[in-house]
N, C-alpha and C. Protein backbone atom coordinates (compact mmCIF):
# COMPACT_ATOMS: atom_id res chain seq x y z
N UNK A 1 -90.92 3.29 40.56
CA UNK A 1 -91.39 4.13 39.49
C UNK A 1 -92.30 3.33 38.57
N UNK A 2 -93.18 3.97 38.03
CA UNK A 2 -94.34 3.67 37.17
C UNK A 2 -93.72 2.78 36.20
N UNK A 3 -94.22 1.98 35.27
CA UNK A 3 -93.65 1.73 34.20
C UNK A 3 -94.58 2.05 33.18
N UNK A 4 -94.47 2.26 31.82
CA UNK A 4 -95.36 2.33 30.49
C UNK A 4 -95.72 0.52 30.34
N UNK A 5 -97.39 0.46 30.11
CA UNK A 5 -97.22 -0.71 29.65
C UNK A 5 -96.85 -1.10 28.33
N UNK A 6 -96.82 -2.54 28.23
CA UNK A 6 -96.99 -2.84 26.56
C UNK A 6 -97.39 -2.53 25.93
N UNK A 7 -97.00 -1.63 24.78
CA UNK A 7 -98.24 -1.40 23.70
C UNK A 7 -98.40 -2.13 22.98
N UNK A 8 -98.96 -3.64 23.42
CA UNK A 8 -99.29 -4.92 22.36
C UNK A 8 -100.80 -4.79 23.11
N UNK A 9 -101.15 -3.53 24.11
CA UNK A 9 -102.29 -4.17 24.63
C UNK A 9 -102.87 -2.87 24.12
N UNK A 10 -102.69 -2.00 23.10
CA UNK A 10 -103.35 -0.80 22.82
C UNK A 10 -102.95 -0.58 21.01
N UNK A 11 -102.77 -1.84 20.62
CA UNK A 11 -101.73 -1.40 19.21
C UNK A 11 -102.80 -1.22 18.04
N UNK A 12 -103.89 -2.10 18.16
CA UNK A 12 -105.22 -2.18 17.90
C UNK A 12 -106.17 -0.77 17.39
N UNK A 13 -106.58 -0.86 16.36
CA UNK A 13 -107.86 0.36 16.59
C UNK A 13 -109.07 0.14 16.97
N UNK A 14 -109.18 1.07 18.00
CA UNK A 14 -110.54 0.46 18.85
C UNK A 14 -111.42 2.19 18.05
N UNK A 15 -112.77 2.00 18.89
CA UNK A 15 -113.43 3.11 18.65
C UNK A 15 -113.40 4.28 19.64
N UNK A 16 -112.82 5.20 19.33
CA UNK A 16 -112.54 6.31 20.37
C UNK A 16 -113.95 6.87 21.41
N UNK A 17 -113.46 6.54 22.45
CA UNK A 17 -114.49 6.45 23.42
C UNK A 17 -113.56 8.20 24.34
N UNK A 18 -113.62 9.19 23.66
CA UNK A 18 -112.77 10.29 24.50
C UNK A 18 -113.37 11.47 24.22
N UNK A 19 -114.43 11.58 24.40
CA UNK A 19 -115.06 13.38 24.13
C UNK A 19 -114.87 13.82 25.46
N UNK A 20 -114.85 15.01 25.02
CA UNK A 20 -113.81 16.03 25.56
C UNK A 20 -114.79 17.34 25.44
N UNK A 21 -115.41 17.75 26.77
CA UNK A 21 -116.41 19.00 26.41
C UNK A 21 -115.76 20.47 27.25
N UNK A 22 -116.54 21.45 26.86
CA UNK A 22 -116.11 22.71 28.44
C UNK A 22 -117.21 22.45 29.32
N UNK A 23 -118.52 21.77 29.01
CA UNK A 23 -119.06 20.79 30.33
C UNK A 23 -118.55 19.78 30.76
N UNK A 24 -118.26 19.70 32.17
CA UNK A 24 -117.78 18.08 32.63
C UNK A 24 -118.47 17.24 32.66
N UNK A 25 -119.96 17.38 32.72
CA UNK A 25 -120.66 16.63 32.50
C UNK A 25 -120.85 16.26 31.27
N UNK A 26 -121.13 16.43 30.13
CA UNK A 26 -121.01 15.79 28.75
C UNK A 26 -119.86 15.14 28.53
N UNK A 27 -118.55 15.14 29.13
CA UNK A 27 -117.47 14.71 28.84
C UNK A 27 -117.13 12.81 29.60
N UNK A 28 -116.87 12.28 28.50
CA UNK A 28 -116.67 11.10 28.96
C UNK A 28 -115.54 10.52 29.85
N UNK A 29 -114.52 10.87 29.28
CA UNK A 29 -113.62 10.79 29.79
C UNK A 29 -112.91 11.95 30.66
N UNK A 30 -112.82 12.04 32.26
CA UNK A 30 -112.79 13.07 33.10
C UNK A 30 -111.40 13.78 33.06
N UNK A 31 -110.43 13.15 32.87
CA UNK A 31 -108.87 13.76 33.38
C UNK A 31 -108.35 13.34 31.93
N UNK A 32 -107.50 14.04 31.23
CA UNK A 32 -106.88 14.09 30.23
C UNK A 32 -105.21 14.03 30.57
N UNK A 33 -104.38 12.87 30.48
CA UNK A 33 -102.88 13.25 30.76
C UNK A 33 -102.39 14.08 29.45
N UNK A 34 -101.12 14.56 30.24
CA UNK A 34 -100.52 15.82 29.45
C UNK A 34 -99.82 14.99 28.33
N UNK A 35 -100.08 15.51 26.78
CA UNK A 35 -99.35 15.52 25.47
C UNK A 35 -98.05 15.86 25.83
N UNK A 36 -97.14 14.46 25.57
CA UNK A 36 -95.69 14.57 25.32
C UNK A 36 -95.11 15.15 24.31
N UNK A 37 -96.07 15.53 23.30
CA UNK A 37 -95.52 15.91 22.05
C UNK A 37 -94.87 17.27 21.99
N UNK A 38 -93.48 17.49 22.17
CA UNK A 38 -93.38 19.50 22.63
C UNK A 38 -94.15 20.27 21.61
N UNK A 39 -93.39 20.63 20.06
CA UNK A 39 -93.86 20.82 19.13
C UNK A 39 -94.25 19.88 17.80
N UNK A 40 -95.09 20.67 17.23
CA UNK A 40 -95.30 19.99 16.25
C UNK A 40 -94.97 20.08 14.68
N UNK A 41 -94.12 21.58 14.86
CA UNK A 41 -93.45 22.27 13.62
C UNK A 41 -92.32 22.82 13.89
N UNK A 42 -91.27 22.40 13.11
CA UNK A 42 -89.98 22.91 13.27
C UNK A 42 -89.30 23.21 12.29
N UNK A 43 -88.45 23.69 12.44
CA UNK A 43 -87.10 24.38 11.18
C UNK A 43 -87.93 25.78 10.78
N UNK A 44 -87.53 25.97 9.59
CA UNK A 44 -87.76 27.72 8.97
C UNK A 44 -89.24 26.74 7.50
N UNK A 45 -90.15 27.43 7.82
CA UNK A 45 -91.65 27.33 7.20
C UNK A 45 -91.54 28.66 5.94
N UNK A 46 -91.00 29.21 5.97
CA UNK A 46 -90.88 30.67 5.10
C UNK A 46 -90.06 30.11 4.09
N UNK A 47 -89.25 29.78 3.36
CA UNK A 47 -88.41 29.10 2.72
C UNK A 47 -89.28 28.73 1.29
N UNK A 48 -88.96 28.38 0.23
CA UNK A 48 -89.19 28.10 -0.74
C UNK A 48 -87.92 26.64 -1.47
N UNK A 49 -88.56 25.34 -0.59
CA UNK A 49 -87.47 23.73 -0.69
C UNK A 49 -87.88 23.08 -1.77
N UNK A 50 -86.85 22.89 -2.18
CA UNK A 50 -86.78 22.13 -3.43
C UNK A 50 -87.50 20.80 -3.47
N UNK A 51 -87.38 19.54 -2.28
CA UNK A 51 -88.14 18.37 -2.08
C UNK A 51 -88.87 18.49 -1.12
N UNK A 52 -90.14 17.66 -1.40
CA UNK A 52 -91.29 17.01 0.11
C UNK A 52 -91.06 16.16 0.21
N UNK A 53 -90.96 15.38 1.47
CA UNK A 53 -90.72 13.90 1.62
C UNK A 53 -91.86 13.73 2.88
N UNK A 54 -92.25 12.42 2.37
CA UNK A 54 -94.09 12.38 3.40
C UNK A 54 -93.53 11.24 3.91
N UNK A 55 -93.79 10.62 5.36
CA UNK A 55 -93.69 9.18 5.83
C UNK A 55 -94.98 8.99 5.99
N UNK A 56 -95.69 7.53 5.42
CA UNK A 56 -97.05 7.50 4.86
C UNK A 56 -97.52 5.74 5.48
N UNK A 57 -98.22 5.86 6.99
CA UNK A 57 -98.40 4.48 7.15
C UNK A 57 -98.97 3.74 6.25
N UNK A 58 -98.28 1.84 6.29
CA UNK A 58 -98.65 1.45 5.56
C UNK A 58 -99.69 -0.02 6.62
N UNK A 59 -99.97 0.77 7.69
CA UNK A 59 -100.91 -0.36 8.55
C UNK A 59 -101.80 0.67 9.38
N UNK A 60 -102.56 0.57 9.84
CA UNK A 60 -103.65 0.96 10.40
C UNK A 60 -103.30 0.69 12.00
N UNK A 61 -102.90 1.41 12.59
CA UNK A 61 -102.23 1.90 14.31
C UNK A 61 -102.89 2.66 15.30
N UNK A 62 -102.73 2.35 16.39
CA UNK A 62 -102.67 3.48 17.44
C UNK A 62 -101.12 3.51 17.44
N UNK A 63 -100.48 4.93 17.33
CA UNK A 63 -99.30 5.49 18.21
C UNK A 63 -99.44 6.52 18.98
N UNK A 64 -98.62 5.68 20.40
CA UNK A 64 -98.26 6.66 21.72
C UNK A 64 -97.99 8.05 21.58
N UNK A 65 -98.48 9.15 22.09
CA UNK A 65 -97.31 10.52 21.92
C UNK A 65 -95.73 10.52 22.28
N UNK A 66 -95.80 9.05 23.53
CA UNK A 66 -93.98 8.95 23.75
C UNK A 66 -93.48 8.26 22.59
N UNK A 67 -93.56 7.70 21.22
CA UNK A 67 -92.98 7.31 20.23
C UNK A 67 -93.58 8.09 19.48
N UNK A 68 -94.72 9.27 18.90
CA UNK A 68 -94.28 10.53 18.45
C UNK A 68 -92.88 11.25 18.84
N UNK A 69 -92.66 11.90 20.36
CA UNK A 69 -92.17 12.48 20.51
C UNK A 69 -90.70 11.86 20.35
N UNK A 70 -90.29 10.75 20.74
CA UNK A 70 -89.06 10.07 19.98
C UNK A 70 -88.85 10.15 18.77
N UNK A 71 -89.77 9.93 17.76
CA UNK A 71 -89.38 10.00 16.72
C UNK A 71 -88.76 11.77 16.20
N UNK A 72 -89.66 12.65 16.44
CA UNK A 72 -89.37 13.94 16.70
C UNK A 72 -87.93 14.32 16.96
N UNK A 73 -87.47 14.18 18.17
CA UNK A 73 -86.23 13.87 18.92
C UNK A 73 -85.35 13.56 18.23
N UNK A 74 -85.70 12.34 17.37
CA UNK A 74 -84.52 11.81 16.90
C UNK A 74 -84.26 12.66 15.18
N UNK A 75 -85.27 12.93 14.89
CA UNK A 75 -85.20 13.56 13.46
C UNK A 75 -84.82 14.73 13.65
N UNK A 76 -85.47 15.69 14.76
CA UNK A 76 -84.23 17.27 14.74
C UNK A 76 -83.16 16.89 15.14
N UNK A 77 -82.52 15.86 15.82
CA UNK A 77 -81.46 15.84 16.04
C UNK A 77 -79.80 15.80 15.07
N UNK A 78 -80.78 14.96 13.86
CA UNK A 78 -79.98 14.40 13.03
C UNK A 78 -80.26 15.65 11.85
N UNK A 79 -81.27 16.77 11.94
CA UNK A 79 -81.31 17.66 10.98
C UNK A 79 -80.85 18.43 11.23
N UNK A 80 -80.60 19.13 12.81
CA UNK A 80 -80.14 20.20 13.08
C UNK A 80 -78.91 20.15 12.95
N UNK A 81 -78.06 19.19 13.54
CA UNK A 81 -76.38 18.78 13.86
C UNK A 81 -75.61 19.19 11.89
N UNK A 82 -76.44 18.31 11.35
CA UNK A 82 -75.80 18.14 9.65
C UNK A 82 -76.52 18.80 9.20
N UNK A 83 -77.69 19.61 8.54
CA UNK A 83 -78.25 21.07 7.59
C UNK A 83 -78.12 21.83 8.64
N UNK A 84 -78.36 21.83 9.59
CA UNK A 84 -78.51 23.17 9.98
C UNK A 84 -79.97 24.03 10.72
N UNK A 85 -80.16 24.66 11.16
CA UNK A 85 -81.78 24.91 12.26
C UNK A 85 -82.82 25.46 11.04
N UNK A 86 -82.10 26.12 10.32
CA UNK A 86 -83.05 26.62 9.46
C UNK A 86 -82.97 26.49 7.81
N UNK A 87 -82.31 25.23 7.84
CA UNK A 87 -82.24 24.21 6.39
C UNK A 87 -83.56 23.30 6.15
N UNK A 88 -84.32 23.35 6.74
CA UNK A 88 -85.26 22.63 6.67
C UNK A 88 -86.61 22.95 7.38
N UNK A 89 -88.02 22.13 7.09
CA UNK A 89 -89.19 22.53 7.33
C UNK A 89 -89.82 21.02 8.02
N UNK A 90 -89.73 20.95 9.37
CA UNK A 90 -90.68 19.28 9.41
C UNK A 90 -92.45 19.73 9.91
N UNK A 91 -92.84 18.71 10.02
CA UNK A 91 -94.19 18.78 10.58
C UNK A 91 -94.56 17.63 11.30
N UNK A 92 -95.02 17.48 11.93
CA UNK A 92 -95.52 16.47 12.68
C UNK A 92 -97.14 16.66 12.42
N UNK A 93 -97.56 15.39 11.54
CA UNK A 93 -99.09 15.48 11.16
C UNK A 93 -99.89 13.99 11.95
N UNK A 94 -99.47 14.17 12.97
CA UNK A 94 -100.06 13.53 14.34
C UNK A 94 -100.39 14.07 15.11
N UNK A 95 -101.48 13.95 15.71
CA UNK A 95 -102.03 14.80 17.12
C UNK A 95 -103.14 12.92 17.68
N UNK A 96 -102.01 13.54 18.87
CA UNK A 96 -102.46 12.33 20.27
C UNK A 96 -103.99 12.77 20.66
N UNK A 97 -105.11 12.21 20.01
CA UNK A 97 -106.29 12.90 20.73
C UNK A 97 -106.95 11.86 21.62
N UNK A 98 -106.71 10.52 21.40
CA UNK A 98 -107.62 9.48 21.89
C UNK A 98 -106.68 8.70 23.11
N UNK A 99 -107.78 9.05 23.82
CA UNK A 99 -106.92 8.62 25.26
C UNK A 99 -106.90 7.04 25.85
N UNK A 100 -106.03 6.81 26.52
CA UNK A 100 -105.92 4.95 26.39
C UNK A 100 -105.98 4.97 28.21
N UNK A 101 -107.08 3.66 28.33
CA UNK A 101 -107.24 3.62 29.55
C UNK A 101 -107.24 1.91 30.19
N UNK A 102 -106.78 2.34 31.34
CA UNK A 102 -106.23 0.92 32.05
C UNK A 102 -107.22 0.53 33.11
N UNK A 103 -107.78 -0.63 33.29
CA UNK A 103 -108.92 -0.87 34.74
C UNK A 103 -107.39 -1.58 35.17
N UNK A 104 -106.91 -1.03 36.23
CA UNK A 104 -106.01 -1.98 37.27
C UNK A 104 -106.81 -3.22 37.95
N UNK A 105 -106.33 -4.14 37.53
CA UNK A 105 -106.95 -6.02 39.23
C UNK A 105 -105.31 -5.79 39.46
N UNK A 106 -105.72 -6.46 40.90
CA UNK A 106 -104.65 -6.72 41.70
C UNK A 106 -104.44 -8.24 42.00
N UNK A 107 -103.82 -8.44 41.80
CA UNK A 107 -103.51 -10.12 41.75
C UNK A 107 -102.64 -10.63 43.44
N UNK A 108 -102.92 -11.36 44.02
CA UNK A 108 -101.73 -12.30 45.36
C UNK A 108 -103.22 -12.36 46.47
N UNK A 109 -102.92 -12.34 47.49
CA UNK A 109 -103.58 -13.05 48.14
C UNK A 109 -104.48 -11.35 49.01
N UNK A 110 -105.53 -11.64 48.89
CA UNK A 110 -106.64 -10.35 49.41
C UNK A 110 -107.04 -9.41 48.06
N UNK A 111 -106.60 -9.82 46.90
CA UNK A 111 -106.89 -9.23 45.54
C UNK A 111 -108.10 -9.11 45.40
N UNK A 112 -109.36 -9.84 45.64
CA UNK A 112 -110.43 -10.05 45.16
C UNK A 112 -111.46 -8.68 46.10
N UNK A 113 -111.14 -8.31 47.26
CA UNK A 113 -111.57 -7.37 48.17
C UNK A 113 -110.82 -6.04 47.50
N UNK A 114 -109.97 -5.91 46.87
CA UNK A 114 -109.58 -4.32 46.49
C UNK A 114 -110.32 -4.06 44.70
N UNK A 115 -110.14 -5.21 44.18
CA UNK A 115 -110.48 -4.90 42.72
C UNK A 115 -112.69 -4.94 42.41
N UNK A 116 -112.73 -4.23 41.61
CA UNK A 116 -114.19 -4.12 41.39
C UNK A 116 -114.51 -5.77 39.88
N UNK A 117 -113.74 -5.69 39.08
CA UNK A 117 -113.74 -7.08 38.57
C UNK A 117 -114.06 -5.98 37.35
N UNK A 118 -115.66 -6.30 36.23
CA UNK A 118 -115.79 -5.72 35.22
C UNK A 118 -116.65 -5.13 35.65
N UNK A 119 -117.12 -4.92 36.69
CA UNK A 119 -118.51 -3.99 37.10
C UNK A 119 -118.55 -2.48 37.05
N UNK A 120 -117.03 -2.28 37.32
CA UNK A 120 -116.90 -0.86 36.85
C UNK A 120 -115.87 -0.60 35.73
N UNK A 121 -115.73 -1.02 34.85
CA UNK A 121 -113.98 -1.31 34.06
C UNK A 121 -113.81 -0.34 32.86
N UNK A 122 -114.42 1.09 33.37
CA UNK A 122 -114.33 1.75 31.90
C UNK A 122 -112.67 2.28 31.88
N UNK A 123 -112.13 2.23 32.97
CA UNK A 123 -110.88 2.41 33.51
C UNK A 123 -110.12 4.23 33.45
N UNK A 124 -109.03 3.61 34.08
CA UNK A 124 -108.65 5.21 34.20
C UNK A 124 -107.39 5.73 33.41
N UNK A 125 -107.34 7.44 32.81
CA UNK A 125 -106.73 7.23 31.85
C UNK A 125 -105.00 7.45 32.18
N UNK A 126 -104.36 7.00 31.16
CA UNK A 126 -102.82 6.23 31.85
C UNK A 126 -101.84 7.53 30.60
N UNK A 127 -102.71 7.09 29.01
CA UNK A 127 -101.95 8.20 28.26
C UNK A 127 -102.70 8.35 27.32
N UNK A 128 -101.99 8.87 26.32
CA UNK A 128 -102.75 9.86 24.80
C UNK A 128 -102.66 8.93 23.81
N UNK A 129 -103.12 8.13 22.27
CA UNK A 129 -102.45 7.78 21.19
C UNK A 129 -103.04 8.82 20.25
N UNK A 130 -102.59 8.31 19.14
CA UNK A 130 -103.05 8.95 17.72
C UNK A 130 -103.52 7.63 16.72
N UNK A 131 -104.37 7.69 16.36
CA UNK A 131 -105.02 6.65 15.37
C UNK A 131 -104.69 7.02 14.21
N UNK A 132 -103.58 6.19 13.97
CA UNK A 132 -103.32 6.48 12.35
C UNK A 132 -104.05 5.09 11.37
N UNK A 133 -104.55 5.33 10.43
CA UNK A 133 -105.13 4.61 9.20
C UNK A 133 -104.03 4.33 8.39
N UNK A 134 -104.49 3.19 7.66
CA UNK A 134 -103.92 2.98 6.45
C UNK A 134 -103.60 4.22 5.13
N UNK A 135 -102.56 4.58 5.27
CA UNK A 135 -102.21 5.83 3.86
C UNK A 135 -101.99 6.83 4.53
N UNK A 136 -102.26 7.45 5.66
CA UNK A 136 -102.36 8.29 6.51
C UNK A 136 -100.51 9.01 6.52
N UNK A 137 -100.62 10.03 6.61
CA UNK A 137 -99.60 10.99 6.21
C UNK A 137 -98.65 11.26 7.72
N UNK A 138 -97.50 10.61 8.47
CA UNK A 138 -97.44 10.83 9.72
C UNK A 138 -96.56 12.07 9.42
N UNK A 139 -95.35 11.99 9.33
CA UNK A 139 -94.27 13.23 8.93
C UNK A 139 -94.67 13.94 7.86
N UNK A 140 -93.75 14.94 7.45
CA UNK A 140 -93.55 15.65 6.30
C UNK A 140 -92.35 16.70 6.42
N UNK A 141 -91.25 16.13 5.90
CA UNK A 141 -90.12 17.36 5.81
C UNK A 141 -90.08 17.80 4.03
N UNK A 142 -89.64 19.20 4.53
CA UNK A 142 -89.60 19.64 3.44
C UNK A 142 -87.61 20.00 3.48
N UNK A 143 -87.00 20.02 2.28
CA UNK A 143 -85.36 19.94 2.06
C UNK A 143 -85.32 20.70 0.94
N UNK A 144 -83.87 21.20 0.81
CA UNK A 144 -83.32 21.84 -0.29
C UNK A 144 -82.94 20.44 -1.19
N UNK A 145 -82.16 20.31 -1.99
CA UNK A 145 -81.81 19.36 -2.88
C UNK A 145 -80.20 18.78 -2.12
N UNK A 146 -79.84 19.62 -1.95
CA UNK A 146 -78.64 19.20 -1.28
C UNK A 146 -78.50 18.41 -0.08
N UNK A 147 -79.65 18.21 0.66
CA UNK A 147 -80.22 17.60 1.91
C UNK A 147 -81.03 16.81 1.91
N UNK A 148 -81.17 16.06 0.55
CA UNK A 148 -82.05 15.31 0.60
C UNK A 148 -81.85 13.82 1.22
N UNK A 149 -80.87 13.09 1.03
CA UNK A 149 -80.22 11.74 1.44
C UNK A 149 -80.49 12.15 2.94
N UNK A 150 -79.80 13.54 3.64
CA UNK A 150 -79.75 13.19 5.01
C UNK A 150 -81.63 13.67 5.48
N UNK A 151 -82.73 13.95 4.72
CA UNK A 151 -83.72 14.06 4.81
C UNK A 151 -84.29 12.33 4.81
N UNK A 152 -84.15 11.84 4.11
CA UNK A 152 -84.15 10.13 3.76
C UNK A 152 -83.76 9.64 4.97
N UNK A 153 -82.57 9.67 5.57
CA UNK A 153 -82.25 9.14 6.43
C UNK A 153 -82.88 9.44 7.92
N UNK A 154 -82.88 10.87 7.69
CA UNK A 154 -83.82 10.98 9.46
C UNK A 154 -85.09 10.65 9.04
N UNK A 155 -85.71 10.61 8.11
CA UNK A 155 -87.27 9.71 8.53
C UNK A 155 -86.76 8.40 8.12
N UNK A 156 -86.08 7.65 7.78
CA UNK A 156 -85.75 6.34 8.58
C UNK A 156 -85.13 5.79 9.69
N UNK A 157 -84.71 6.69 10.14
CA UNK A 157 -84.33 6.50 11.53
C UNK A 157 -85.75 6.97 12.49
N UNK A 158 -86.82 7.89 12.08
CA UNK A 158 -88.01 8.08 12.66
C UNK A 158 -88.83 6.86 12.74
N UNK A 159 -88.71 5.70 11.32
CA UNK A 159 -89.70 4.64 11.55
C UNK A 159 -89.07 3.94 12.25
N UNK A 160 -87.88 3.81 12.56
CA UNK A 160 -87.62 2.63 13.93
C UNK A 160 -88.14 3.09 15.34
N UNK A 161 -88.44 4.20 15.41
CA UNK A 161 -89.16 4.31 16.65
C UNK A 161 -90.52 4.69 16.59
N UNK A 162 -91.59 4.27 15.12
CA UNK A 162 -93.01 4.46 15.52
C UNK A 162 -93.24 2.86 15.40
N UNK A 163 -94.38 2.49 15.81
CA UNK A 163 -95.06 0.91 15.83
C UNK A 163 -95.79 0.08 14.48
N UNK A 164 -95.43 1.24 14.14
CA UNK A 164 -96.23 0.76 12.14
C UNK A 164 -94.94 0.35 10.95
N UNK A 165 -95.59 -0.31 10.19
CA UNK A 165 -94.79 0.06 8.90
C UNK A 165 -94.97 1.13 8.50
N UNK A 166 -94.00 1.48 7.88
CA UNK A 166 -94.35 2.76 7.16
C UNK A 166 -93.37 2.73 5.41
N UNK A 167 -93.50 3.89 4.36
CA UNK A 167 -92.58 4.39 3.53
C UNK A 167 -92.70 5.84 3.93
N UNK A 168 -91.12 5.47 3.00
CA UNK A 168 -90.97 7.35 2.85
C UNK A 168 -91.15 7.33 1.35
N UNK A 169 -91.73 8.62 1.07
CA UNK A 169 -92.19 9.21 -0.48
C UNK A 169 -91.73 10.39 -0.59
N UNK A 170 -90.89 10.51 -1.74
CA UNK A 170 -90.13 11.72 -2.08
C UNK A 170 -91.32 12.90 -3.36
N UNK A 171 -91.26 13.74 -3.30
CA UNK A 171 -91.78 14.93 -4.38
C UNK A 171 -91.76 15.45 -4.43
């Protein structure tokens, strides 16, 4: 089975090299892999919550959609079980648009006859990130007052699984 590589080799902001047309020909990049991200809004949006709480990078990133969608995962998990499905409002203010691509070499003995070297190395695409900036707004739950600590706590349990620093900001 496949493995994910390191993301010490994509953690970087590069310049998004991924347009995306309804001509294939204008389009740079040909095959798009599928967004892990399921949704991007959850709980009850109709509501009138007492707190906002924003998780707000504090470094300038690419993140994966598979550590979006973990983080996700792990925050309805811990909202739904203790408030409840429709105690709360999250958002996910990430969208995976810039696609990350790998030139495979083959390394051992006859390597040099299968690989093209840099002659062709715009490479092929493997997955999705999201370029987050410095200040950049990743979460946003919204809570009653009574839910606020366990609101605190699932977006800190969300930054152990994105690649940035981050805070949480209450208002």
């Amino acid at each position: 089975m496949a493995r994910l590589r390191k993301f010490t080799a994509y953690r970087r902001l590069e310049r998004p090299y991924t347009r995306f047309s309804k001509f294939r020909r204008l389009s740079y990049v040909r095959a798009r892999p599928v967004d892990r991200v399921v949704r991007h809004n959850m709980g009850d949006p109709n509501k009138a919550y007492d707190h906002t709480l924003y998780l707000v990078a504090k470094d300038g990133v690419q993140v994966r959609d598979n550590a979006i969608e973990a983080a996700r995962k792990t925050m309805n998990h811990i909202l739904e079980r203790q408030a409840g499905k429709k105690q709360f409002d999250l958002q996910i203010r990430m969208f995976a648009h810039h696609v990350l691509r790998e030139n495979p070499l083959a390394s051992g003995a006859g390597a040099d006859r299968m690989s093209t070297g840099m002659k062709h190395s715009f490479g092929k695409p493997i997955g999705r990130a999201c370029q987050v900036k410095k200040g950049k707004i990743l979460l946003s739950l919204r809570v009653f007052k009574q839910h606020l600590e366990l609101g605190k706590k699932a977006l800190k349990r969300a930054t152990h699984k994105l690649p940035c620093r981050s805070q949480i900001i209450i208002q």
